[in-house]
Protein backbone atom coordinates (compact mmCIF):
# COMPACT_ATOMS: atom_id res chain seq x y z
CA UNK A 1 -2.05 -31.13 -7.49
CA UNK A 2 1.07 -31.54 -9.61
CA UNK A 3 4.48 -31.13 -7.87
CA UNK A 4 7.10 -29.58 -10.15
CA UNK A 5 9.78 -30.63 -7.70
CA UNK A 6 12.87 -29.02 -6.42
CA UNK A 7 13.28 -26.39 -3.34
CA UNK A 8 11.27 -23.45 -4.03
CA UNK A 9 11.15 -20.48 -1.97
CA UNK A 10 8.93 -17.15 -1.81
CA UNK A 11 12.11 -14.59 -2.58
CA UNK A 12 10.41 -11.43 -1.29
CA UNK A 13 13.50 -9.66 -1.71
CA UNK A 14 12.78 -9.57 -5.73
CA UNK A 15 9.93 -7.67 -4.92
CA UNK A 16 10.02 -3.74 -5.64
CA UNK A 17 9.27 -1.37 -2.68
CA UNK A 18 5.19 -1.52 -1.42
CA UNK A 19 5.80 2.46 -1.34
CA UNK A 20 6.53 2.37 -4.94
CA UNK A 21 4.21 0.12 -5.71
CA UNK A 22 1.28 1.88 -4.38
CA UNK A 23 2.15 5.62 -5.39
CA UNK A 24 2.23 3.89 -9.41
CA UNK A 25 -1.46 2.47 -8.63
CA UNK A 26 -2.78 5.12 -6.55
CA UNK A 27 -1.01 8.12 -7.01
CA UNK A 28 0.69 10.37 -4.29
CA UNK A 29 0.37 8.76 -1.01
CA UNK A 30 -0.86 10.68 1.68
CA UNK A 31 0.32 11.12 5.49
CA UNK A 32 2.50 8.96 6.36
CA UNK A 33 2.66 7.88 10.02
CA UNK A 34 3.79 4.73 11.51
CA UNK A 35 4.49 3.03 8.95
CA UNK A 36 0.62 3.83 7.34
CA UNK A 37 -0.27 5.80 4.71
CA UNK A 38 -3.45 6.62 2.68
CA UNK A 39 -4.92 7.24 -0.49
CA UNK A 40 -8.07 7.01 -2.23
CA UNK A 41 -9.41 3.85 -2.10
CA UNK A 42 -9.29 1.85 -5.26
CA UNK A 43 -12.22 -0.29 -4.50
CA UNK A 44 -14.95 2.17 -3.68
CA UNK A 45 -14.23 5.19 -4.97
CA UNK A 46 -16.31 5.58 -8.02
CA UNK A 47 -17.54 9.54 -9.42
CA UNK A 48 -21.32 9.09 -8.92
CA UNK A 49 -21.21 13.09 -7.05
CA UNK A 50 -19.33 11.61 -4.15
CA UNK A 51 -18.14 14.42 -1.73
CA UNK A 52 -15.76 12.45 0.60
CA UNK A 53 -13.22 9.90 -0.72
CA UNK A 54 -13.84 6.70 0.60
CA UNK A 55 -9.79 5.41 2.32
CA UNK A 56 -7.58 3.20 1.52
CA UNK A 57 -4.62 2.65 4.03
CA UNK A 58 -0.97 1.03 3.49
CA UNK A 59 1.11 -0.62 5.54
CA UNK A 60 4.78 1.46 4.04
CA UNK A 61 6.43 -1.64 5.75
CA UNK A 62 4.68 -5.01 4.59
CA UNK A 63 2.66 -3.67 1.26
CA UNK A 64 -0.36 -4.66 3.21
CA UNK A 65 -3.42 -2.78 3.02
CA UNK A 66 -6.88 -1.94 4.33
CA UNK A 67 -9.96 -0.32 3.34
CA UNK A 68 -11.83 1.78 5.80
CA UNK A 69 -15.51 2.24 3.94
């Protein structure tokens, strides 16, 4: 693996808000509570007659995320 030298850091601070973030994938974000929220998920909800949305949780704080199919 090539080195390209130098001190390089992760600058998470150049990254835009996980809140923001999410509402431009997923749309309106949905109940909000300690630090969670949820939306549809991305990964499993596909229109084959579906009747329940599958969920997708976020972490508001971290941008992390979980799927709960």
């Amino acid at each position: 693996m090539a080195s390209h030298g130098g001190n390089h850091h992760f600058r998470k601070d150049l990254l835009g808000s996980p809140i923001a973030f999410y509402e431009r994938e997923l749309g309106r974000l949905s109940r909000p509570s300690r630090s969670w929220a949820s939306a549809p998920c991305p990964f499993h909800n596909h229109d084959h007659g579906q009747k329940r949305r599958s969920a997708f949780a976020v972490r508001l704080d971290t941008g992390g995320f979980k799927c709960l199919s």
